[in-house]
PDB file of N, CA and C in Angstrom:
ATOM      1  N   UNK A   1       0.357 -51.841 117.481  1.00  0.00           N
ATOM      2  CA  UNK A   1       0.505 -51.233 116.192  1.00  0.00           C
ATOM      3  C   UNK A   1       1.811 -50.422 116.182  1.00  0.00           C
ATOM      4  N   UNK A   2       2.558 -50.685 115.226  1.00  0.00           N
ATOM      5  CA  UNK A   2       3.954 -49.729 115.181  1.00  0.00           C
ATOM      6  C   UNK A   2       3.757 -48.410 114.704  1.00  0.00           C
ATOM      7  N   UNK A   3       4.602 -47.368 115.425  1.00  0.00           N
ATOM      8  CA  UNK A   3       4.334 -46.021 115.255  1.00  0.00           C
ATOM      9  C   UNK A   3       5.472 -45.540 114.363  1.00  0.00           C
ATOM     10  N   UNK A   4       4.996 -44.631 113.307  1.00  0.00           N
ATOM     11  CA  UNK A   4       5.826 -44.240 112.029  1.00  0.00           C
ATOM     12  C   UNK A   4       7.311 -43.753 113.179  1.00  0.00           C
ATOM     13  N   UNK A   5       8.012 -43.985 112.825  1.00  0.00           N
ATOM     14  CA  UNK A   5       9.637 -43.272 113.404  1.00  0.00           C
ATOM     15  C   UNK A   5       9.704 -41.906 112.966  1.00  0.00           C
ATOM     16  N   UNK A   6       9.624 -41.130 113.624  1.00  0.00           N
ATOM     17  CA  UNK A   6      10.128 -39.616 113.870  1.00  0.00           C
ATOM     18  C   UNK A   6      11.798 -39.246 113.241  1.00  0.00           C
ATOM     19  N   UNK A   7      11.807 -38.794 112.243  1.00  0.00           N
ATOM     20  CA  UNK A   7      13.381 -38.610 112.109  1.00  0.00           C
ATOM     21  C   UNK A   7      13.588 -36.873 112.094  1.00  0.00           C
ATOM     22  N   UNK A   8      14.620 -36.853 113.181  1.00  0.00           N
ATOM     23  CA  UNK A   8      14.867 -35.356 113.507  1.00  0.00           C
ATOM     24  C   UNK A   8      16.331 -35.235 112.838  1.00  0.00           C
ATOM     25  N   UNK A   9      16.552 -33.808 113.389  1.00  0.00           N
ATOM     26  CA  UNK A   9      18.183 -33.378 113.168  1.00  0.00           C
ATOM     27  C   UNK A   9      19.127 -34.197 113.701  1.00  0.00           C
ATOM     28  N   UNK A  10      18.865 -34.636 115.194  1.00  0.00           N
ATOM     29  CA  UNK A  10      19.496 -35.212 115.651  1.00  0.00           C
ATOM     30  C   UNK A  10      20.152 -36.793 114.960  1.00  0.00           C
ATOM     31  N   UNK A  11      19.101 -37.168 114.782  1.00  0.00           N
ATOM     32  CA  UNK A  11      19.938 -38.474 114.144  1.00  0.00           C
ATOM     33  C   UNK A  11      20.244 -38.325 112.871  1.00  0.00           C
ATOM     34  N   UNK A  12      19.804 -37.169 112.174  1.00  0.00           N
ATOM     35  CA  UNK A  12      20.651 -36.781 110.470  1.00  0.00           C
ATOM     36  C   UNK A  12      22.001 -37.150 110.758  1.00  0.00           C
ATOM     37  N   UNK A  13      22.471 -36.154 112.333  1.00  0.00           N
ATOM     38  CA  UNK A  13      23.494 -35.984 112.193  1.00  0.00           C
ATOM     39  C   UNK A  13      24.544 -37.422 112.648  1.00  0.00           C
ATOM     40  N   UNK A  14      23.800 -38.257 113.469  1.00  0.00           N
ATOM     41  CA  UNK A  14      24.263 -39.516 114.343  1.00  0.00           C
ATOM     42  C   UNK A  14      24.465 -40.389 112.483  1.00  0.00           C
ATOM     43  N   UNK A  15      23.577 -40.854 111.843  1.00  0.00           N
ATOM     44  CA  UNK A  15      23.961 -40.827 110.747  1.00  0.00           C
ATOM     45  C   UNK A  15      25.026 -40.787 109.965  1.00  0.00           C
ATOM     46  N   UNK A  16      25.036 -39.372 109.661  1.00  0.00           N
ATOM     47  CA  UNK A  16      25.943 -38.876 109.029  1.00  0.00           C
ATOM     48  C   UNK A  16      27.699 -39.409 109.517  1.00  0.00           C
ATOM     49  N   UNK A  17      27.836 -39.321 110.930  1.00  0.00           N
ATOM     50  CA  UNK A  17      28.646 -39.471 111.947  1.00  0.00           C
ATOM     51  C   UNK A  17      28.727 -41.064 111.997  1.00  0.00           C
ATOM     52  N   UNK A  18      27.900 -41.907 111.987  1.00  0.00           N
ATOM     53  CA  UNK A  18      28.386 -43.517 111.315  1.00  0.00           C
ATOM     54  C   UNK A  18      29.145 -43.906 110.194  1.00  0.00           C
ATOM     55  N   UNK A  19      28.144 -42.834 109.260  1.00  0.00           N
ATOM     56  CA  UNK A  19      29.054 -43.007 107.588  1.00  0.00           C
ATOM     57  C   UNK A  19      30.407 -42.786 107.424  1.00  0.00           C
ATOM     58  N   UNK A  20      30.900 -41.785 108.408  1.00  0.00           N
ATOM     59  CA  UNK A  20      32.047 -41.195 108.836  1.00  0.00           C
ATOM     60  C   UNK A  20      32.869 -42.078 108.952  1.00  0.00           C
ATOM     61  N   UNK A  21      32.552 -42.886 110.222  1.00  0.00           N
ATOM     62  CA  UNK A  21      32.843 -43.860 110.712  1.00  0.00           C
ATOM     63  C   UNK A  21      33.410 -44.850 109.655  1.00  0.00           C
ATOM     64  N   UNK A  22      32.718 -44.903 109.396  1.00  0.00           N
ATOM     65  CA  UNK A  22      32.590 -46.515 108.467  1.00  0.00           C
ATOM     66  C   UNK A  22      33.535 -46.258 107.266  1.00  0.00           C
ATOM     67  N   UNK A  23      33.403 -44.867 106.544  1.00  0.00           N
ATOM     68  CA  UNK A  23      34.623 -44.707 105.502  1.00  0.00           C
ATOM     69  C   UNK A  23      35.722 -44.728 106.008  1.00  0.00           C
ATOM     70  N   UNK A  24      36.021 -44.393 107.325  1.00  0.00           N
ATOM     71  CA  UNK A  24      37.512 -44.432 108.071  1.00  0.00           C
ATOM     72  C   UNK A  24      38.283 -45.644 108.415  1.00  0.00           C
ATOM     73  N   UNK A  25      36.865 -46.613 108.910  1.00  0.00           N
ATOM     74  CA  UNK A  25      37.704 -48.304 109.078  1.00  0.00           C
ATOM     75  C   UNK A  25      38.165 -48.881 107.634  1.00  0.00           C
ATOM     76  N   UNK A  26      36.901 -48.004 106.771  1.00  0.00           N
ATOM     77  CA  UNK A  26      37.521 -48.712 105.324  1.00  0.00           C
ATOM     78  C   UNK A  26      38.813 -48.319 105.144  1.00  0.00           C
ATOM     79  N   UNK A  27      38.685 -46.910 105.228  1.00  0.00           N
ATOM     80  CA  UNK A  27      40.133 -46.197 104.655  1.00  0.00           C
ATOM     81  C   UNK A  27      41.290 -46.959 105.706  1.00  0.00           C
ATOM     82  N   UNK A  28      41.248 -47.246 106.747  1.00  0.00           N
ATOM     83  CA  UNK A  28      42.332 -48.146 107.780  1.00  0.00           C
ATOM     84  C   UNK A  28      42.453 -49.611 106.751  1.00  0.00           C
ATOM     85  N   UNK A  29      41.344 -50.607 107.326  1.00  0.00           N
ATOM     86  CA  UNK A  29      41.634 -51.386 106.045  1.00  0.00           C
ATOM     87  C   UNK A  29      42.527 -51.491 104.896  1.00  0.00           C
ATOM     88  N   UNK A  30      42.188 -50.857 104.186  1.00  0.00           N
ATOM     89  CA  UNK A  30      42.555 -50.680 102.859  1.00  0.00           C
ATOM     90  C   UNK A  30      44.310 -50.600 103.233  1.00  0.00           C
ATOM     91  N   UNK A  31      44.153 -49.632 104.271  1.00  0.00           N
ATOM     92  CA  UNK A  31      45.999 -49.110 104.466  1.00  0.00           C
ATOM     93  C   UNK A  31      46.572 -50.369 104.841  1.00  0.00           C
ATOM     94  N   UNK A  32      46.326 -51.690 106.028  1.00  0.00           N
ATOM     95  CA  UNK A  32      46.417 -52.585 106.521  1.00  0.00           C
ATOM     96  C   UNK A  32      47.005 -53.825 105.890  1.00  0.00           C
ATOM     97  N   UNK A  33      45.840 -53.828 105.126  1.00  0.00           N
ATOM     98  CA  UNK A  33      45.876 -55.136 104.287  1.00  0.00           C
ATOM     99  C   UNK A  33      45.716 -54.554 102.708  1.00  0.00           C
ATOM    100  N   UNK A  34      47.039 -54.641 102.556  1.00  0.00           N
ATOM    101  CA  UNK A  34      47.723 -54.914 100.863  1.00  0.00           C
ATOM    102  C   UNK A  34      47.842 -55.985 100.482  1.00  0.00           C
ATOM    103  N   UNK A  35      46.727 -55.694  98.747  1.00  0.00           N
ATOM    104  CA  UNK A  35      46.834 -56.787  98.079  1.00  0.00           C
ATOM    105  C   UNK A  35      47.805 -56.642  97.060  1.00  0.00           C
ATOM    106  N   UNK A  36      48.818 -58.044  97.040  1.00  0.00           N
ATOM    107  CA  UNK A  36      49.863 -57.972  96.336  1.00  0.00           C
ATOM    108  C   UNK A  36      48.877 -57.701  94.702  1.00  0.00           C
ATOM    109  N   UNK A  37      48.058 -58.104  94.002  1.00  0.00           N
ATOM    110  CA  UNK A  37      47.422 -57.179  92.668  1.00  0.00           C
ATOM    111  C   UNK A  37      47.399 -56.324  92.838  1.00  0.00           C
ATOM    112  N   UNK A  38      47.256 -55.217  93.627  1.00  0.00           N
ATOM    113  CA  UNK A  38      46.447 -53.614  93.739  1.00  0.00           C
ATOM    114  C   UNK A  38      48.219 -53.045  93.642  1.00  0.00           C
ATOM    115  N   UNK A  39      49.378 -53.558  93.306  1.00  0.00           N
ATOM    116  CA  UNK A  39      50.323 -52.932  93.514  1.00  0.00           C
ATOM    117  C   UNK A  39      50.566 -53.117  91.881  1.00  0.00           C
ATOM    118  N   UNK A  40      51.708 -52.088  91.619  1.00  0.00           N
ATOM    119  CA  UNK A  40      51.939 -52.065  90.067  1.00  0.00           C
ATOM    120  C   UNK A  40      53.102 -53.587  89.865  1.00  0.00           C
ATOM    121  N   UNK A  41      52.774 -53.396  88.604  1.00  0.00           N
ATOM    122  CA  UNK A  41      53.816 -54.620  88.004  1.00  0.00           C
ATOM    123  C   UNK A  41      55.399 -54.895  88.581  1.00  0.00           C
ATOM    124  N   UNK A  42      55.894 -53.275  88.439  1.00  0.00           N
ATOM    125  CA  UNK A  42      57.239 -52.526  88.663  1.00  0.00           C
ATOM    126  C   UNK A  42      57.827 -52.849  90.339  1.00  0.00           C
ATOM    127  N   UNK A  43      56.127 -52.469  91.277  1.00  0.00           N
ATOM    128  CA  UNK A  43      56.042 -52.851  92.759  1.00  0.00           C
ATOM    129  C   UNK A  43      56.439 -54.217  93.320  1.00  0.00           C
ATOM    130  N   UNK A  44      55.133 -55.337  92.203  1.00  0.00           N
ATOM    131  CA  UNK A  44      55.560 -56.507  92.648  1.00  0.00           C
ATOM    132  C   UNK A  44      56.846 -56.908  91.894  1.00  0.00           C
ATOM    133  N   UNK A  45      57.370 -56.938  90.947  1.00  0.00           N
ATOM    134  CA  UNK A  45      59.036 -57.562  90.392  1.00  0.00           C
ATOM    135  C   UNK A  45      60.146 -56.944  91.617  1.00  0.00           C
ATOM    136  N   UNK A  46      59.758 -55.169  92.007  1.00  0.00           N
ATOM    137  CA  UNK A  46      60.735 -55.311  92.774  1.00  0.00           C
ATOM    138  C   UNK A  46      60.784 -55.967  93.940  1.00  0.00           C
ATOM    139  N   UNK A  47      59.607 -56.265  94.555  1.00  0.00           N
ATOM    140  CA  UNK A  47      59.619 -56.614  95.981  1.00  0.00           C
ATOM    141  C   UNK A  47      59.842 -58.636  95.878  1.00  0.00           C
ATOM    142  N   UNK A  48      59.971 -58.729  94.707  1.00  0.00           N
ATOM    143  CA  UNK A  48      60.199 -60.089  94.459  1.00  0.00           C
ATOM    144  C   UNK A  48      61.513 -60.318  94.240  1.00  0.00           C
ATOM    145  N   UNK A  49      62.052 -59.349  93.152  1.00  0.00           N
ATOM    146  CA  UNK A  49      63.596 -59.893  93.542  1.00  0.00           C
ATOM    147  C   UNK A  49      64.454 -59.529  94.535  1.00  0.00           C
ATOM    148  N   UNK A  50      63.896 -58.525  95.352  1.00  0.00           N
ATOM    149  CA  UNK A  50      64.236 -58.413  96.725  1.00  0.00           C
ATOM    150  C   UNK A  50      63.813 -59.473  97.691  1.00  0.00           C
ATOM    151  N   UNK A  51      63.081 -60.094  97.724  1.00  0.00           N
ATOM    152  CA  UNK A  51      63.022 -61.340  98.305  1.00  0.00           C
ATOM    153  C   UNK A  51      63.738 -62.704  98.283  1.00  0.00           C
ATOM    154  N   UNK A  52      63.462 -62.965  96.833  1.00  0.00           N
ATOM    155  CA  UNK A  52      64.537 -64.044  96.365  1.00  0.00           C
ATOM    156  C   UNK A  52      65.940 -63.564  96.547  1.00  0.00           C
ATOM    157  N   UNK A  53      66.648 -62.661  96.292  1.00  0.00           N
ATOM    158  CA  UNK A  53      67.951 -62.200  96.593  1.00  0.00           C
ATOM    159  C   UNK A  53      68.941 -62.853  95.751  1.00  0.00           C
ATOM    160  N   UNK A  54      69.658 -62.966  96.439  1.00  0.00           N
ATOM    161  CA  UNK A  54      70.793 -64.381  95.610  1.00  0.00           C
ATOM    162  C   UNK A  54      70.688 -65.543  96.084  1.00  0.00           C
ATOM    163  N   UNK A  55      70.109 -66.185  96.587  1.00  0.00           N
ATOM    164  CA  UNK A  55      69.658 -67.752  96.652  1.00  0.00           C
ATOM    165  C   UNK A  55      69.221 -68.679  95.423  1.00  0.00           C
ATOM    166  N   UNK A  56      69.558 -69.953  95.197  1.00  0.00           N
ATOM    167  CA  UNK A  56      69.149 -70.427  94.115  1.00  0.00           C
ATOM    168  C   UNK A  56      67.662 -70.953  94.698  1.00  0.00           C
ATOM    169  N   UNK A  57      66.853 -71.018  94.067  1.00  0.00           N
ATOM    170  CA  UNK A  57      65.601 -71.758  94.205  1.00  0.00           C
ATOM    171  C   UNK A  57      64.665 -72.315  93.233  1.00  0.00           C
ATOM    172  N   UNK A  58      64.561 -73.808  93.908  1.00  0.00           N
ATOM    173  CA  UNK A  58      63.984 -75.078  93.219  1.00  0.00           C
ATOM    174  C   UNK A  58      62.648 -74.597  92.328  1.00  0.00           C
ATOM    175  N   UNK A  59      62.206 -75.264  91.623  1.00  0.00           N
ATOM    176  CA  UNK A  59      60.848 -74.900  91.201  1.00  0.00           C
ATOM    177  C   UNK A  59      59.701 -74.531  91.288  1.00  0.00           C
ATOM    178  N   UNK A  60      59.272 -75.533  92.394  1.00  0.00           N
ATOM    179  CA  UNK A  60      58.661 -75.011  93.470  1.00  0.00           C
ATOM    180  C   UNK A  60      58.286 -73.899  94.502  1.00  0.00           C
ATOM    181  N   UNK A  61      59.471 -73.602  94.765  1.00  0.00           N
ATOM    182  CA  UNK A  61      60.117 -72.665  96.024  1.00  0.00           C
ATOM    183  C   UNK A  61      60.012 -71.490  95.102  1.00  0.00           C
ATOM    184  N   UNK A  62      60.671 -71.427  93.480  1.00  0.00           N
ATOM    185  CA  UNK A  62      60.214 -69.975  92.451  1.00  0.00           C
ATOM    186  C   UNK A  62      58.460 -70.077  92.386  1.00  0.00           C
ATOM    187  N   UNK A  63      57.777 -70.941  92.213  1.00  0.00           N
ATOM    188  CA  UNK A  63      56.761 -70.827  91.922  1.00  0.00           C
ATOM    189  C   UNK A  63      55.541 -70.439  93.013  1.00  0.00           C
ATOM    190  N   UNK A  64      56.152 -70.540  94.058  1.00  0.00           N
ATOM    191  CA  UNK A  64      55.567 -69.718  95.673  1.00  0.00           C
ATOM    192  C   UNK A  64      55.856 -68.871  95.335  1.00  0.00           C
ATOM    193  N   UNK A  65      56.850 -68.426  95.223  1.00  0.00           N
ATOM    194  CA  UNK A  65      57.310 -66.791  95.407  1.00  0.00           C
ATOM    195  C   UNK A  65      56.138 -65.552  94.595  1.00  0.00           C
ATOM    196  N   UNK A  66      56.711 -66.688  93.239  1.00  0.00           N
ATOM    197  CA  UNK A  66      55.696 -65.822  91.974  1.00  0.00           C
ATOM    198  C   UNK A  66      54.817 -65.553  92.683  1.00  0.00           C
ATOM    199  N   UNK A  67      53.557 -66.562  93.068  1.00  0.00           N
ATOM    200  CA  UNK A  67      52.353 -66.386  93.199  1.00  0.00           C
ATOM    201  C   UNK A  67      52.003 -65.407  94.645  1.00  0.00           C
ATOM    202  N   UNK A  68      53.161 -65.449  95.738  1.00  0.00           N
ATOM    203  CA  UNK A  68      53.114 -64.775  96.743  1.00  0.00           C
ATOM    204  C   UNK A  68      53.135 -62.770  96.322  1.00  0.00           C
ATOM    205  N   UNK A  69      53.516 -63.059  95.254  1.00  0.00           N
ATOM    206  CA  UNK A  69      53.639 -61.624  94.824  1.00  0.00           C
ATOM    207  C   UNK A  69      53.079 -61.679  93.626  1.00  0.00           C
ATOM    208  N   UNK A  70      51.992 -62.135  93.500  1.00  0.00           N
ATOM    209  CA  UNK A  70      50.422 -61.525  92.905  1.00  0.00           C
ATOM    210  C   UNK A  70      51.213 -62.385  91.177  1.00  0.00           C
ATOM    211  N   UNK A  71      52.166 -62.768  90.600  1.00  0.00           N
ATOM    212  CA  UNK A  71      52.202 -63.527  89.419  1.00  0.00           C
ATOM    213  C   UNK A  71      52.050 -64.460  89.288  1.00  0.00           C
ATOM    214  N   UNK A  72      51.894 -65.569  87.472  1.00  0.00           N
ATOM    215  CA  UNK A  72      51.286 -66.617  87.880  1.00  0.00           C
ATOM    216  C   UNK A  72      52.703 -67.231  87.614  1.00  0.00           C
ATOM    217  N   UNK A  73      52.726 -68.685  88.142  1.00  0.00           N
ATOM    218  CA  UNK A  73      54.017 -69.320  88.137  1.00  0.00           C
ATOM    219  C   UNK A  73      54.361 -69.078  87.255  1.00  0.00           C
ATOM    220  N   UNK A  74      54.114 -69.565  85.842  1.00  0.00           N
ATOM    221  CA  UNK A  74      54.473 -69.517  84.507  1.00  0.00           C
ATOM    222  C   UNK A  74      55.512 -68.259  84.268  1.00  0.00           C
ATOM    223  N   UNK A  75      54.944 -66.845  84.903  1.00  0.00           N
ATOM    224  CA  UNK A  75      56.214 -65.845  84.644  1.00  0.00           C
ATOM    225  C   UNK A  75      57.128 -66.206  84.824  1.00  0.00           C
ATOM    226  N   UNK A  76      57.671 -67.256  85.275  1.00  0.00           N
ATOM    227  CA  UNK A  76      59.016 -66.969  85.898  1.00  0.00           C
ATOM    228  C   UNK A  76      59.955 -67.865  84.434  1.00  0.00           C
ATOM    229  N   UNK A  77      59.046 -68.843  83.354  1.00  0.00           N
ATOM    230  CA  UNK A  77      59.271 -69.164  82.228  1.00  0.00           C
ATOM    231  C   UNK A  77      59.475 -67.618  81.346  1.00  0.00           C
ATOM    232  N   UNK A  78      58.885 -66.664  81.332  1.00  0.00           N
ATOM    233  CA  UNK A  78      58.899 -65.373  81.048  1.00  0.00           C
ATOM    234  C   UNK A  78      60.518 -64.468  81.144  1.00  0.00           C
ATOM    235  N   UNK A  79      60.607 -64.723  82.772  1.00  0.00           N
ATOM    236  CA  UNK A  79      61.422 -63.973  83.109  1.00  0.00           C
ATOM    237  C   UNK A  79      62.812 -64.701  82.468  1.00  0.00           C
ATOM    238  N   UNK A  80      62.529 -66.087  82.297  1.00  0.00           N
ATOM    239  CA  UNK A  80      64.540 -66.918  82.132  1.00  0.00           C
ATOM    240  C   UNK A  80      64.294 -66.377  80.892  1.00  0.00           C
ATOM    241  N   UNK A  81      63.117 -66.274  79.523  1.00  0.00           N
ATOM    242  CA  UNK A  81      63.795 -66.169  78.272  1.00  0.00           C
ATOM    243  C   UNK A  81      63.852 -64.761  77.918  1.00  0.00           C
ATOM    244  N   UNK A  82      63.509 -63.682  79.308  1.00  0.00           N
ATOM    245  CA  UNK A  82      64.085 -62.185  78.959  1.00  0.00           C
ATOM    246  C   UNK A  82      65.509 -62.038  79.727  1.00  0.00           C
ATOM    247  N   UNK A  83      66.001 -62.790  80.182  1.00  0.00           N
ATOM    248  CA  UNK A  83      67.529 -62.838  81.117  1.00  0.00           C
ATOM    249  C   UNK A  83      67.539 -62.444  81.933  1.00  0.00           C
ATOM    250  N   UNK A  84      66.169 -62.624  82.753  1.00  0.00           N
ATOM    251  CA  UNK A  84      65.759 -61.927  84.232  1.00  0.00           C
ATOM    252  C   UNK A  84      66.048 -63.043  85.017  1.00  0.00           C
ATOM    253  N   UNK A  85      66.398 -64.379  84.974  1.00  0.00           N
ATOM    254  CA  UNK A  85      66.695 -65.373  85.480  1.00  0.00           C
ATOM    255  C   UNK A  85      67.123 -66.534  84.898  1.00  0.00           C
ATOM    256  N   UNK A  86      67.733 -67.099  85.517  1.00  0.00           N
ATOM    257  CA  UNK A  86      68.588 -68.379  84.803  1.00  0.00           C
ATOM    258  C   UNK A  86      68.574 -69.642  85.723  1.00  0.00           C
ATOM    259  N   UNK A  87      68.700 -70.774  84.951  1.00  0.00           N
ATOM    260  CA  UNK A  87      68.760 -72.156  85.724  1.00  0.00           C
ATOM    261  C   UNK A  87      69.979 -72.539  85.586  1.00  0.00           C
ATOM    262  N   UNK A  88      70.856 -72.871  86.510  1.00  0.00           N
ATOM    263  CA  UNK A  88      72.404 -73.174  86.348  1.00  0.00           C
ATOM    264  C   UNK A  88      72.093 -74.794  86.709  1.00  0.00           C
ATOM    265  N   UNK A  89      73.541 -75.509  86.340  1.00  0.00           N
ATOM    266  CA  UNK A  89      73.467 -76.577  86.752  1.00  0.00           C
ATOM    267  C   UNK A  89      73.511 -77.631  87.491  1.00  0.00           C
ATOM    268  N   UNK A  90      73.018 -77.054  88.948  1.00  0.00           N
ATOM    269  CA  UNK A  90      72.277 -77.280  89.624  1.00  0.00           C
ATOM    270  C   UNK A  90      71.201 -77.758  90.092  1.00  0.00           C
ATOM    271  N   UNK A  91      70.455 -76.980  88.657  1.00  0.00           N
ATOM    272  CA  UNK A  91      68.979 -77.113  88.731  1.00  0.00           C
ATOM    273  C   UNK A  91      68.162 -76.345  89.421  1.00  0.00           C
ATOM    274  N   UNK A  92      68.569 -74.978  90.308  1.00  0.00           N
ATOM    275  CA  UNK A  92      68.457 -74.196  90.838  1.00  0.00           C
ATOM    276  C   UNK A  92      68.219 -73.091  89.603  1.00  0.00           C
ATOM    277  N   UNK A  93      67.019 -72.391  90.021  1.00  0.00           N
ATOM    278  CA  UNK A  93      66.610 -70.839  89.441  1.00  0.00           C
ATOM    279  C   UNK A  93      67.510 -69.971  90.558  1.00  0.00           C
ATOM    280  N   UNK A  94      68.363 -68.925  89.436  1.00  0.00           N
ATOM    281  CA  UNK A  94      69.435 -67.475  90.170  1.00  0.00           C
ATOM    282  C   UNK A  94      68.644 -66.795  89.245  1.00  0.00           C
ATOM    283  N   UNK A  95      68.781 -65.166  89.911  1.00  0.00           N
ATOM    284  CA  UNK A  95      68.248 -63.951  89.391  1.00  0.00           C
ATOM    285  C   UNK A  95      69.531 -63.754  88.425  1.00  0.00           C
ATOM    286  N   UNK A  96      69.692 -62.929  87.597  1.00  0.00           N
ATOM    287  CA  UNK A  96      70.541 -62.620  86.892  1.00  0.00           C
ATOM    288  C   UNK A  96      71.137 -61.278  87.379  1.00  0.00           C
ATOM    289  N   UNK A  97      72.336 -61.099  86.748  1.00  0.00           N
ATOM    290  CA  UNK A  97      72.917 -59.741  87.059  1.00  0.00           C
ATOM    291  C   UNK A  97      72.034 -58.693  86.859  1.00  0.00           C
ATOM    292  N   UNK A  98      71.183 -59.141  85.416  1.00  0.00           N
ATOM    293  CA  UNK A  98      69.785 -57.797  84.943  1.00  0.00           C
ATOM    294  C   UNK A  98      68.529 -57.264  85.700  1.00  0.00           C
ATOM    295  N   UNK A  99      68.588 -58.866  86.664  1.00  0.00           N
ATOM    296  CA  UNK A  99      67.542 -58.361  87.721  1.00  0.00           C
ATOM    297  C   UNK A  99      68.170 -57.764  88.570  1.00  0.00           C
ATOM    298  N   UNK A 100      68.927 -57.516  89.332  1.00  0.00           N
ATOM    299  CA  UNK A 100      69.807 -57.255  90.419  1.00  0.00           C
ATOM    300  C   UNK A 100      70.283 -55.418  90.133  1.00  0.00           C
ATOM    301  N   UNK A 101      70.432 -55.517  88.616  1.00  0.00           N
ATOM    302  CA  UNK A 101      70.967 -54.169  88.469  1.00  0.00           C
ATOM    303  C   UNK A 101      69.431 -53.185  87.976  1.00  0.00           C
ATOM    304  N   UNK A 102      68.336 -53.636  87.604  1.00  0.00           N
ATOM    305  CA  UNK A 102      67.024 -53.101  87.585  1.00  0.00           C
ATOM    306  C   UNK A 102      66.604 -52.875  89.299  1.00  0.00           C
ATOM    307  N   UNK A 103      66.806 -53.577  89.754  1.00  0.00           N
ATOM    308  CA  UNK A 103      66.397 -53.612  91.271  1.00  0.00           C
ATOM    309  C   UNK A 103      66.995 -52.655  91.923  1.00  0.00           C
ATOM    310  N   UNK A 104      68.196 -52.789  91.626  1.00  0.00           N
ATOM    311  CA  UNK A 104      68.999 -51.569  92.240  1.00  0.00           C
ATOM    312  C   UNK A 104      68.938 -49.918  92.126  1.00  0.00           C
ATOM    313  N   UNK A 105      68.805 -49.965  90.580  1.00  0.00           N
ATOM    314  CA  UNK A 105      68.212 -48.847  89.997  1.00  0.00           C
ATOM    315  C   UNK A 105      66.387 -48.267  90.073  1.00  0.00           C
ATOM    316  N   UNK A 106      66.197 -49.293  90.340  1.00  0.00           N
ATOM    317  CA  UNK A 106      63.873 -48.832  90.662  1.00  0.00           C
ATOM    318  C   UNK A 106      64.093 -48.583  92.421  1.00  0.00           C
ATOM    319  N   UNK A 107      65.213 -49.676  93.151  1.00  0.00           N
ATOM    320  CA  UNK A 107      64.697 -49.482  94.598  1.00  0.00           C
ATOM    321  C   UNK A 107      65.383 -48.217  95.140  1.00  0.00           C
ATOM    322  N   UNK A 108      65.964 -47.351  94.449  1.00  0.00           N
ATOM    323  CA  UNK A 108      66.606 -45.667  94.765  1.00  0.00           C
ATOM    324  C   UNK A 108      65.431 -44.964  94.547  1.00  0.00           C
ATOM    325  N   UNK A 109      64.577 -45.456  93.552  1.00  0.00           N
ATOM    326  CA  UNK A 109      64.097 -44.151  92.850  1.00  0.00           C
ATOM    327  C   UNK A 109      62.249 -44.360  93.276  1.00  0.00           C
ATOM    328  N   UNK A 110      62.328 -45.383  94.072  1.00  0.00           N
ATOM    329  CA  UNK A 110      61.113 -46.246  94.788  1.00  0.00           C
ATOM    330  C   UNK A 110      59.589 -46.959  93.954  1.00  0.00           C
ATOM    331  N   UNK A 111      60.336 -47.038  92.272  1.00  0.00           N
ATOM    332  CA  UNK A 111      59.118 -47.316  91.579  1.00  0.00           C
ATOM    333  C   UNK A 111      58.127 -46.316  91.123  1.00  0.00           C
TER     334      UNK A 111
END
């Protein structure tokens, strides 16, 4: 026959001292692993056109990027008809001077 469990001070506190625990790996976590969504809009554009840089890139190769930094491909149709990027003739996607000089100006001031 099982006997009712005795709960003392002692394990209030062993308890208590897990929960501890356990909010701290979260709180590590959380610090660890960043999700490119949980960052602002301002966060992911800059850390995107800091990536792309000045390289031209294929359609494809823009449409990784987007999505690597939490947008959906389609922005980047967004970004050519605000003059945040351009297709030269090439056929290659370049950032524009407007991204480059926003970038410059948010990555001083850190977003």
């Amino acid at each position: 026959m099982l006997q009712p469990m005795k709960i003392s001070a002692q394990s209030d506190k062993i308890a208590a001292a897990l929960r501890q625990i356990g909010r701290g790996y979260a709180a590590l976590a959380d610090a660890i692993g960043v999700d490119p969504s949980a960052a602002s809009d301002e966060e992911r554009s800059l850390a995107l056109i800091e990536e792309w840089g000045s390289q031209g890139l294929d359609r494809p190769r823009a449409s990784a990027l987007f999505r690597r930094h939490g947008f959906a491909p389609q922005a980047s149709g967004g970004w050519s008809r605000g003059g945040w990027l351009e297709i030269r003739g090439d056929g290659l996607r370049y950032l524009t001077a407007r991204s480059s000089g926003w970038a410059a100006e948010n990555a001083a001031g850190d977003v």
